[in-house]
PDB file of N, CA and C in Angstrom:
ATOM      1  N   UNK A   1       0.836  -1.174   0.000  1.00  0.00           N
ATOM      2  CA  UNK A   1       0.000   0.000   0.000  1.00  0.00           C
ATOM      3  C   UNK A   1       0.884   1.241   0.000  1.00  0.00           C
ATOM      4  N   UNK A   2       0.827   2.206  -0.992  1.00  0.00           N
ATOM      5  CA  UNK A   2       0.978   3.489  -0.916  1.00  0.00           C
ATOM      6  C   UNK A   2       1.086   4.077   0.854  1.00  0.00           C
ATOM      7  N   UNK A   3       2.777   4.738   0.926  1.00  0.00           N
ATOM      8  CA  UNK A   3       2.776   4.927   2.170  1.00  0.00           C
ATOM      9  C   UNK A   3       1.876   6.669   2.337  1.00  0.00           C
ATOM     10  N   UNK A   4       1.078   7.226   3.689  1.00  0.00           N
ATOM     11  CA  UNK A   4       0.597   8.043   3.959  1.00  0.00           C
ATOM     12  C   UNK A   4       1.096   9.022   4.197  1.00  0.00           C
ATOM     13  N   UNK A   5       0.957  10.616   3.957  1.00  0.00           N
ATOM     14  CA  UNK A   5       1.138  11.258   3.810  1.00  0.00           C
ATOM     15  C   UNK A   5       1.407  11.439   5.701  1.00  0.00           C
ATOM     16  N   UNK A   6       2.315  12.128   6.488  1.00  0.00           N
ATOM     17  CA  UNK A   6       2.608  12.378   7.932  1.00  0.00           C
ATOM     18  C   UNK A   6       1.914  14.215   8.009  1.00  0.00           C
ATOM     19  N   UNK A   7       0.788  14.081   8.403  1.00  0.00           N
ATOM     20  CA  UNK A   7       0.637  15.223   8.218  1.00  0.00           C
ATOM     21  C   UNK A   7       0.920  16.487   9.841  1.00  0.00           C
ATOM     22  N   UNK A   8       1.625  15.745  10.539  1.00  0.00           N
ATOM     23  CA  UNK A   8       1.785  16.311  11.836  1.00  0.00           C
ATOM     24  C   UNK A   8       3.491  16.175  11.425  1.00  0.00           C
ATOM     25  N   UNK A   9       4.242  17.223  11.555  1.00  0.00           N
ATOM     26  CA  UNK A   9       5.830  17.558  11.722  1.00  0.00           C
ATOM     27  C   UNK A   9       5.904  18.181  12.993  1.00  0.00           C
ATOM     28  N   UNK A  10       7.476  18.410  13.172  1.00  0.00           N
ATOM     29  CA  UNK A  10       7.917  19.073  14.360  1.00  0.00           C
ATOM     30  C   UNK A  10       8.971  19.757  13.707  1.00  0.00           C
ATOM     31  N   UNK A  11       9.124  20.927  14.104  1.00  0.00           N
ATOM     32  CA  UNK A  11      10.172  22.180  13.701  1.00  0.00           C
ATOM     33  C   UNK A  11      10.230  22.843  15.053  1.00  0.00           C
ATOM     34  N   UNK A  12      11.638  22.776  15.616  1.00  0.00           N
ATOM     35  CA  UNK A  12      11.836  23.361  17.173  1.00  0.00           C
ATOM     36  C   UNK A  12      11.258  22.804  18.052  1.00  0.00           C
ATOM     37  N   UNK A  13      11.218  21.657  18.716  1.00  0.00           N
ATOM     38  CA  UNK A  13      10.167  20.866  19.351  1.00  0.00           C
ATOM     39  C   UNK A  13       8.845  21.311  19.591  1.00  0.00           C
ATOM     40  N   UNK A  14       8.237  22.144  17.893  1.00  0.00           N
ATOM     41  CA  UNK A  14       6.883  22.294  18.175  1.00  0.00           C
ATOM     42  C   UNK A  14       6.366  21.879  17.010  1.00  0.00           C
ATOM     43  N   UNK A  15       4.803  21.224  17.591  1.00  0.00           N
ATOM     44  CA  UNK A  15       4.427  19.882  16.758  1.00  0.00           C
ATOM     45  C   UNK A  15       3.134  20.857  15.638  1.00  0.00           C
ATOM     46  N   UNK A  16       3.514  20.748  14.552  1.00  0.00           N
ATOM     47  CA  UNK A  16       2.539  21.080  13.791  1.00  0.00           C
ATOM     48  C   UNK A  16       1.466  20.407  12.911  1.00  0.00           C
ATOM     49  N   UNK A  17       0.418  20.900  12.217  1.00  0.00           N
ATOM     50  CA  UNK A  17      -0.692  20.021  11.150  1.00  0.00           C
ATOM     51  C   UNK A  17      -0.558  20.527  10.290  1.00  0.00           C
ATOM     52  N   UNK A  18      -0.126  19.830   8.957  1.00  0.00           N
ATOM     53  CA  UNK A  18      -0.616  20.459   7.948  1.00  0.00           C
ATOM     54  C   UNK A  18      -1.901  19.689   6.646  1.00  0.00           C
ATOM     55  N   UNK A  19      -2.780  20.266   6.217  1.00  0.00           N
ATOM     56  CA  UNK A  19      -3.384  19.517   5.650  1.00  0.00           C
ATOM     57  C   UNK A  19      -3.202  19.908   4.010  1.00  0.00           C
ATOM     58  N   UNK A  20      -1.927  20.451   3.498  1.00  0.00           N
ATOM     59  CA  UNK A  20      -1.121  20.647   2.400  1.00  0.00           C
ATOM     60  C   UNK A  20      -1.401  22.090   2.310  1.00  0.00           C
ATOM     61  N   UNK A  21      -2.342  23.386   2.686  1.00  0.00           N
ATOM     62  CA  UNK A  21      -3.074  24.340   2.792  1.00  0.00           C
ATOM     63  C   UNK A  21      -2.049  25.089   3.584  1.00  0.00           C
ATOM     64  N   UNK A  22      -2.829  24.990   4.560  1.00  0.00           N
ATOM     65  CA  UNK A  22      -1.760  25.602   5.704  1.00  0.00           C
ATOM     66  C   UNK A  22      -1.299  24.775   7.088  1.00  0.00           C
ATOM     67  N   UNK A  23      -0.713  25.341   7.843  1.00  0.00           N
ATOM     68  CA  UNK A  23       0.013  24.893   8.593  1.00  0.00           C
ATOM     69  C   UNK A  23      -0.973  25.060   9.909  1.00  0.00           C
ATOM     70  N   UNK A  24      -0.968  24.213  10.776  1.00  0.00           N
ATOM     71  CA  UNK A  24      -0.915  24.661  12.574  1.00  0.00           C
ATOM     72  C   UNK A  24      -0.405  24.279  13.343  1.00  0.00           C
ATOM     73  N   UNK A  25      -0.229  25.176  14.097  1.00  0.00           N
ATOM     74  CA  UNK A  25       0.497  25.025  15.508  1.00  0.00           C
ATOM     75  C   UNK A  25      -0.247  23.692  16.475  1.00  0.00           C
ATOM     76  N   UNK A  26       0.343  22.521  16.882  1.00  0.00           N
ATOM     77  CA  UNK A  26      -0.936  21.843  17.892  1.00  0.00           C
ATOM     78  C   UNK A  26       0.017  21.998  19.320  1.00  0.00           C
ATOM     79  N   UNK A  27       1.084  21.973  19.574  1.00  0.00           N
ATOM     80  CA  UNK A  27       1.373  21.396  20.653  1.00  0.00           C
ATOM     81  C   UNK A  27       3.458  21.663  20.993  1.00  0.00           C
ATOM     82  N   UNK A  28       3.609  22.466  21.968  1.00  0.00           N
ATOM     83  CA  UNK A  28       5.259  22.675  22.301  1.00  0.00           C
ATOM     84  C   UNK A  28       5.520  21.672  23.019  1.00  0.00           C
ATOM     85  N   UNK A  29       6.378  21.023  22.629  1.00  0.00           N
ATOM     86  CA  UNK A  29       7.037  19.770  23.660  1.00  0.00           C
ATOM     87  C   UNK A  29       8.327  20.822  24.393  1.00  0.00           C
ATOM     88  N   UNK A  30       8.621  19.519  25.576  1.00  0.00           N
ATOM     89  CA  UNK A  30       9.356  20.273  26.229  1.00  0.00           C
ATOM     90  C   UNK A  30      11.045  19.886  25.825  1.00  0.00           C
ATOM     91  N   UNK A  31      10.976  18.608  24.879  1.00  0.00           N
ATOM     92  CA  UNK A  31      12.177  18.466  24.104  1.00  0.00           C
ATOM     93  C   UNK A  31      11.843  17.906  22.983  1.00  0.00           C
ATOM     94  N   UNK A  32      13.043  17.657  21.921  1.00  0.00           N
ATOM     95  CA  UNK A  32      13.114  17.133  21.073  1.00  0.00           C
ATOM     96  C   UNK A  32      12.447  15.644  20.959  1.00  0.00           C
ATOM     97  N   UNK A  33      13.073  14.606  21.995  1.00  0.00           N
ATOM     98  CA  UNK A  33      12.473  13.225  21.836  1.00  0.00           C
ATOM     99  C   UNK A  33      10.964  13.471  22.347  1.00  0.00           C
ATOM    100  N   UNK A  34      10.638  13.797  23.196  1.00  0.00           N
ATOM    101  CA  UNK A  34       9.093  14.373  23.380  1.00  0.00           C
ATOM    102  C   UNK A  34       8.219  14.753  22.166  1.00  0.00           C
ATOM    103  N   UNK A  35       8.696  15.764  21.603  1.00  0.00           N
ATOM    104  CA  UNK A  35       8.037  15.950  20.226  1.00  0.00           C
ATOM    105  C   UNK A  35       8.026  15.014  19.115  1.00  0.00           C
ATOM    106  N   UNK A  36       8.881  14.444  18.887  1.00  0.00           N
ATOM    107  CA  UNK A  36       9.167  13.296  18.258  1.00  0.00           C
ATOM    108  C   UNK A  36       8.319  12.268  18.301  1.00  0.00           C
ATOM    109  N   UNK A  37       7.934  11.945  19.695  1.00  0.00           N
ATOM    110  CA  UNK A  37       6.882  10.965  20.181  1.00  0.00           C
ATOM    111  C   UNK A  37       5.943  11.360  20.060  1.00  0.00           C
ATOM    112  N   UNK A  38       5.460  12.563  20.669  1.00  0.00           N
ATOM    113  CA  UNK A  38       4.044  12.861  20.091  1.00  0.00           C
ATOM    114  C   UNK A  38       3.864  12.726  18.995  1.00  0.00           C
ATOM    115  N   UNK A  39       4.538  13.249  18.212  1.00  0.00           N
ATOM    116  CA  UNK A  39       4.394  13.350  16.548  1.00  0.00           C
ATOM    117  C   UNK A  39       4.007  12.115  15.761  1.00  0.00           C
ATOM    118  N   UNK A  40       5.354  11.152  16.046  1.00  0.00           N
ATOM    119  CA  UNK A  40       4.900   9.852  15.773  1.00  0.00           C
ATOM    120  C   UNK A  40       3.490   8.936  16.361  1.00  0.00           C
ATOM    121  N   UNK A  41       3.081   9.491  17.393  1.00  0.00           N
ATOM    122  CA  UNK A  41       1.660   8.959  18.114  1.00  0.00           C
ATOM    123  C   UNK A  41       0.428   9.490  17.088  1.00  0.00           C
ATOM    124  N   UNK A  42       0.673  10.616  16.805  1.00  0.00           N
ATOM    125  CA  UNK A  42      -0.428  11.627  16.283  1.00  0.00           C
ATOM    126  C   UNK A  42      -0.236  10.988  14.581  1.00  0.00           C
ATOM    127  N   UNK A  43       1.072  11.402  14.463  1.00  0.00           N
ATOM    128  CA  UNK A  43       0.325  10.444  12.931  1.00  0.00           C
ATOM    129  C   UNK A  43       0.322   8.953  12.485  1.00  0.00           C
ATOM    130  N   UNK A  44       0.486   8.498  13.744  1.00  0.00           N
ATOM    131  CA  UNK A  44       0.012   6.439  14.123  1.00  0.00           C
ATOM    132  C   UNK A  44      -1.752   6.661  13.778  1.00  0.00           C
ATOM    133  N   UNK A  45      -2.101   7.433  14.843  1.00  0.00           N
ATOM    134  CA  UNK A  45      -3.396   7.956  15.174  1.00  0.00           C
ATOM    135  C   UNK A  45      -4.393   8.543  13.727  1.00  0.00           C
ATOM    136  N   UNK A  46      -3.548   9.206  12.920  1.00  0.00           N
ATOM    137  CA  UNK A  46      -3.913   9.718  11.754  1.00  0.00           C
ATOM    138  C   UNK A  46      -4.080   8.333  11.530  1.00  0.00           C
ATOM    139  N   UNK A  47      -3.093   8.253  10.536  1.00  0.00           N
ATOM    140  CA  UNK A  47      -3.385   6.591   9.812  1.00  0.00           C
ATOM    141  C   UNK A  47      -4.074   5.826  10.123  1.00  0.00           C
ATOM    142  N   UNK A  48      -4.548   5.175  11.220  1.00  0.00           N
ATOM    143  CA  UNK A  48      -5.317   4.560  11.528  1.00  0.00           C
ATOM    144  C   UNK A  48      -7.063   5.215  11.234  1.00  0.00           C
ATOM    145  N   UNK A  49      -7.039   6.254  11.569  1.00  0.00           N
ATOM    146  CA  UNK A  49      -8.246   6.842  11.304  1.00  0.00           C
ATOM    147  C   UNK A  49      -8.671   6.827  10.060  1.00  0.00           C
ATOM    148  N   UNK A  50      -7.536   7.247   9.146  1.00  0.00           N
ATOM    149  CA  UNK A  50      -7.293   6.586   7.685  1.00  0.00           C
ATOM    150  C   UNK A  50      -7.873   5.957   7.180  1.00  0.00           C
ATOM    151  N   UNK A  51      -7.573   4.469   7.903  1.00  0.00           N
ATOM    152  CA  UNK A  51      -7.752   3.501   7.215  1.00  0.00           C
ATOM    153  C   UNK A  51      -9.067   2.766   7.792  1.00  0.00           C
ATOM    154  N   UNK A  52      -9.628   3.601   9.176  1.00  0.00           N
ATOM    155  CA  UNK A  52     -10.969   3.054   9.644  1.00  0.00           C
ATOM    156  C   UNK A  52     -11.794   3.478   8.088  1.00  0.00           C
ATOM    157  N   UNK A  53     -11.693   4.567   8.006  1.00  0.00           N
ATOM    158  CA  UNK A  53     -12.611   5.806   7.262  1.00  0.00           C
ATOM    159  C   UNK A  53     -12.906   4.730   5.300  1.00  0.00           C
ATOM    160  N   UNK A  54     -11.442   4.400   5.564  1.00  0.00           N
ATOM    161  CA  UNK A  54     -11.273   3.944   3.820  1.00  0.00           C
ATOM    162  C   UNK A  54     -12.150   2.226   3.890  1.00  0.00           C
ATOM    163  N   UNK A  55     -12.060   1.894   5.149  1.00  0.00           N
ATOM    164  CA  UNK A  55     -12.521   0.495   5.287  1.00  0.00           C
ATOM    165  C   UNK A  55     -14.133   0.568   5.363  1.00  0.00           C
ATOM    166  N   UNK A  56     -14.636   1.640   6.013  1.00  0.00           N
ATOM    167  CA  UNK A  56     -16.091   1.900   5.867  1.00  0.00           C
ATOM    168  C   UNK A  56     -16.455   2.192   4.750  1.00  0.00           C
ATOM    169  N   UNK A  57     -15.437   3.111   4.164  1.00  0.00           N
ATOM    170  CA  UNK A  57     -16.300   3.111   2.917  1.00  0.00           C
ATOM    171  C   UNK A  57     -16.430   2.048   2.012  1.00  0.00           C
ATOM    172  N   UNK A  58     -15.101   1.155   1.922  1.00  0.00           N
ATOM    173  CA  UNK A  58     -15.613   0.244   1.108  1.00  0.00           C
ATOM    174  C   UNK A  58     -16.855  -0.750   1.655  1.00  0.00           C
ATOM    175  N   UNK A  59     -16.844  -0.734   2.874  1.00  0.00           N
ATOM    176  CA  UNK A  59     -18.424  -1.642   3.205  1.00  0.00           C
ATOM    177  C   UNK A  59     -19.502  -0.948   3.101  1.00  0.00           C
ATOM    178  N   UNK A  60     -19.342   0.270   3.156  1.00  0.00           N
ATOM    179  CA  UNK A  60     -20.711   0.794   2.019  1.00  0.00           C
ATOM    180  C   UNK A  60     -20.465   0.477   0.972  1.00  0.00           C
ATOM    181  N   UNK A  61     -19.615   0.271   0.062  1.00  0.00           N
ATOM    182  CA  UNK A  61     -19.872   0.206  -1.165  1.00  0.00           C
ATOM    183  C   UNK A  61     -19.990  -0.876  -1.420  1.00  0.00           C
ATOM    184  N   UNK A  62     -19.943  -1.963  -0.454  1.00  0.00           N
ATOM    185  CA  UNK A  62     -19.983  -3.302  -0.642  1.00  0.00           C
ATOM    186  C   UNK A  62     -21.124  -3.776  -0.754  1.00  0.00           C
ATOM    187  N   UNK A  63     -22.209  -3.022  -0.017  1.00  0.00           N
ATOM    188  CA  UNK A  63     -23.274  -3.178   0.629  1.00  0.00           C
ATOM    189  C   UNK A  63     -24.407  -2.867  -0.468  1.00  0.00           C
ATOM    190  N   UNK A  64     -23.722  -1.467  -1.274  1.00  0.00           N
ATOM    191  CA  UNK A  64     -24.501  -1.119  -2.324  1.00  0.00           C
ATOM    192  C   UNK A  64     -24.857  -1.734  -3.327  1.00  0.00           C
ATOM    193  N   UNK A  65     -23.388  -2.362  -3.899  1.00  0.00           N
ATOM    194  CA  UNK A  65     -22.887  -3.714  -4.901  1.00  0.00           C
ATOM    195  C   UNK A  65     -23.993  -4.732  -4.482  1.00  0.00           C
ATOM    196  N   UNK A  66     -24.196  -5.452  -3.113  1.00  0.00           N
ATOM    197  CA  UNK A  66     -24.930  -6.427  -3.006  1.00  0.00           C
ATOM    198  C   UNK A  66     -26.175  -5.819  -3.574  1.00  0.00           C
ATOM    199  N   UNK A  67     -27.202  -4.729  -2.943  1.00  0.00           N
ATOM    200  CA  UNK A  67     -28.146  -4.010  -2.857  1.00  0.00           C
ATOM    201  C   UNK A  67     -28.505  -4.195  -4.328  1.00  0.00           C
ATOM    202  N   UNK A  68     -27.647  -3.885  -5.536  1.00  0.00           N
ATOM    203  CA  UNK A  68     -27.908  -3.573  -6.985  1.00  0.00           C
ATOM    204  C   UNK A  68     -27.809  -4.617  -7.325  1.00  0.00           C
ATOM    205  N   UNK A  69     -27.075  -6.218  -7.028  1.00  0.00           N
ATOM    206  CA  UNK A  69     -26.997  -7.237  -7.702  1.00  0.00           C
ATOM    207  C   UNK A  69     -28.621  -8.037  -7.145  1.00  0.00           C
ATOM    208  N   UNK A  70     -29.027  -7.882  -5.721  1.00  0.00           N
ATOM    209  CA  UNK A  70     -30.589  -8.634  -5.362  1.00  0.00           C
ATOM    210  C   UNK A  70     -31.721  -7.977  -6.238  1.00  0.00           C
ATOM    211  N   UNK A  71     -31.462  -6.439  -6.559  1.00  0.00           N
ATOM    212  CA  UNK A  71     -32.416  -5.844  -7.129  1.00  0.00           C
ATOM    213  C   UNK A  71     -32.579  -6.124  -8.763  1.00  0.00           C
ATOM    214  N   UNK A  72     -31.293  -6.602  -9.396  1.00  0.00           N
ATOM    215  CA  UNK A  72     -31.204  -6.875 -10.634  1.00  0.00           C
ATOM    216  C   UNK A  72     -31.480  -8.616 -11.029  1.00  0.00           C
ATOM    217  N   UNK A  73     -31.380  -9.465  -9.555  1.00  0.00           N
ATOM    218  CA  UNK A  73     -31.991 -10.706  -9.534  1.00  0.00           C
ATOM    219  C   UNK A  73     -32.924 -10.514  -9.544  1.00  0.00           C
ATOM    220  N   UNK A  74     -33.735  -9.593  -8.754  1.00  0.00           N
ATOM    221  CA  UNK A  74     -35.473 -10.023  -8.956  1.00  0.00           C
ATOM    222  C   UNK A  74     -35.740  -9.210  -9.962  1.00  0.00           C
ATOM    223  N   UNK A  75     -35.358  -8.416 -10.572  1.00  0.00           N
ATOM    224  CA  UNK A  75     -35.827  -7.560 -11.865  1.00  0.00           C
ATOM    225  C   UNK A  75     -35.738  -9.043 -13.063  1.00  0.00           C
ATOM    226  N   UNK A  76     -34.697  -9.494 -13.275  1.00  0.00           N
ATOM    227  CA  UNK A  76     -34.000 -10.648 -14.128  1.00  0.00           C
ATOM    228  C   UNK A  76     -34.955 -12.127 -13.830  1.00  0.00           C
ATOM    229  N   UNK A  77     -36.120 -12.485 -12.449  1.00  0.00           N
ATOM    230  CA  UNK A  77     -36.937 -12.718 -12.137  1.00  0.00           C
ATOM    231  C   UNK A  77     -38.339 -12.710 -12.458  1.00  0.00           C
ATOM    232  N   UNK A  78     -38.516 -11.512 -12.488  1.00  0.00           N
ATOM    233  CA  UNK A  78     -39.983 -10.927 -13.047  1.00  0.00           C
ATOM    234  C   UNK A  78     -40.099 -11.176 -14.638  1.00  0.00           C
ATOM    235  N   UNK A  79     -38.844 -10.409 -15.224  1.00  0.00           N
ATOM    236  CA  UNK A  79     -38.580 -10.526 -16.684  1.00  0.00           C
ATOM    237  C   UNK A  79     -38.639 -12.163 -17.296  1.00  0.00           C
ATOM    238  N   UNK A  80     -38.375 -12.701 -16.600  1.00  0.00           N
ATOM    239  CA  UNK A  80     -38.223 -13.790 -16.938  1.00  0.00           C
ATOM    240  C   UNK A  80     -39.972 -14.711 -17.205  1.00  0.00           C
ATOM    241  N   UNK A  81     -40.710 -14.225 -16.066  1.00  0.00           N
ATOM    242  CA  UNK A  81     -41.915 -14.970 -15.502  1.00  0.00           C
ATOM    243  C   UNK A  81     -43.077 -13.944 -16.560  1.00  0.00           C
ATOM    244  N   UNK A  82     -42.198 -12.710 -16.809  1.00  0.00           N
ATOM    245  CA  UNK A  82     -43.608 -12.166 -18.343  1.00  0.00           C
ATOM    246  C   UNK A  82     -43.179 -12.639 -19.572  1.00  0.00           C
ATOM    247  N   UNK A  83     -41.605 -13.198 -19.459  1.00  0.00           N
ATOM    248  CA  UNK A  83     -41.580 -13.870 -20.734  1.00  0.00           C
ATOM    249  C   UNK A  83     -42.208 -15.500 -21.069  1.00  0.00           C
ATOM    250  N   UNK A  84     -42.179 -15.605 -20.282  1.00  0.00           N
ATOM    251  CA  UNK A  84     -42.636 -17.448 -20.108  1.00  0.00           C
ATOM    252  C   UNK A  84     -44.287 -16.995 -20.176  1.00  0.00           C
ATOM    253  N   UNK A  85     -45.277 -16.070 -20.079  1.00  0.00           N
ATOM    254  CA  UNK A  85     -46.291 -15.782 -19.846  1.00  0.00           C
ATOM    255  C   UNK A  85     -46.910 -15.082 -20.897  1.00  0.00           C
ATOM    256  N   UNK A  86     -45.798 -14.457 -21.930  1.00  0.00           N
ATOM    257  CA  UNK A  86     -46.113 -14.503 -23.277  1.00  0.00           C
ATOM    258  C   UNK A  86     -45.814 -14.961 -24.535  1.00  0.00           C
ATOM    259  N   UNK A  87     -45.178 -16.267 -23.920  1.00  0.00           N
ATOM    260  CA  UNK A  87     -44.815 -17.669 -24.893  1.00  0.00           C
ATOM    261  C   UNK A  87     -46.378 -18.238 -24.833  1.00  0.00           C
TER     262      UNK A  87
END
């Protein structure tokens, strides 16, 4: 899989967001490895949210797929039972 974009950096042990737009400020650590850790927590945390978000959607779309294939069985059903009915 395509690795994710880290959208939380640290410049001066202060932890920023960017969502390619602009920048924010979230959080001053009180050192370097501190910020570091947060940083790495926060965009563990991203990613994961990520990939909740990308996994729902495909079970909606999974759901839809089923939804259109039962509806095109009983359409493919009916069609079937007016053709036999005007033989």
């Amino acid at each position: 899989m395509k690795e994710l974009p880290k959208p939380y950096f640290i410049v001066n042990e202060k932890i920023y967001f960017t969502d390619r737009v602009e920048e924010v400020f979230v959080f001053k650590a009180e050192s370097g490895k501190q910020a570091d850790a947060i940083g790495n927590l926060l965009n563990e945390a991203y990613k994961a949210a990520y990939q909740d978000g990308l996994a729902a959607s495909l079970s909606e779309e999974s759901r839809e797929l089923n939804h259109t294939l039962i509806t095109l069985s009983i359409e493919n059903t009916r069609l079937k039972k007016l053709l036999k009915m005007s033989e």
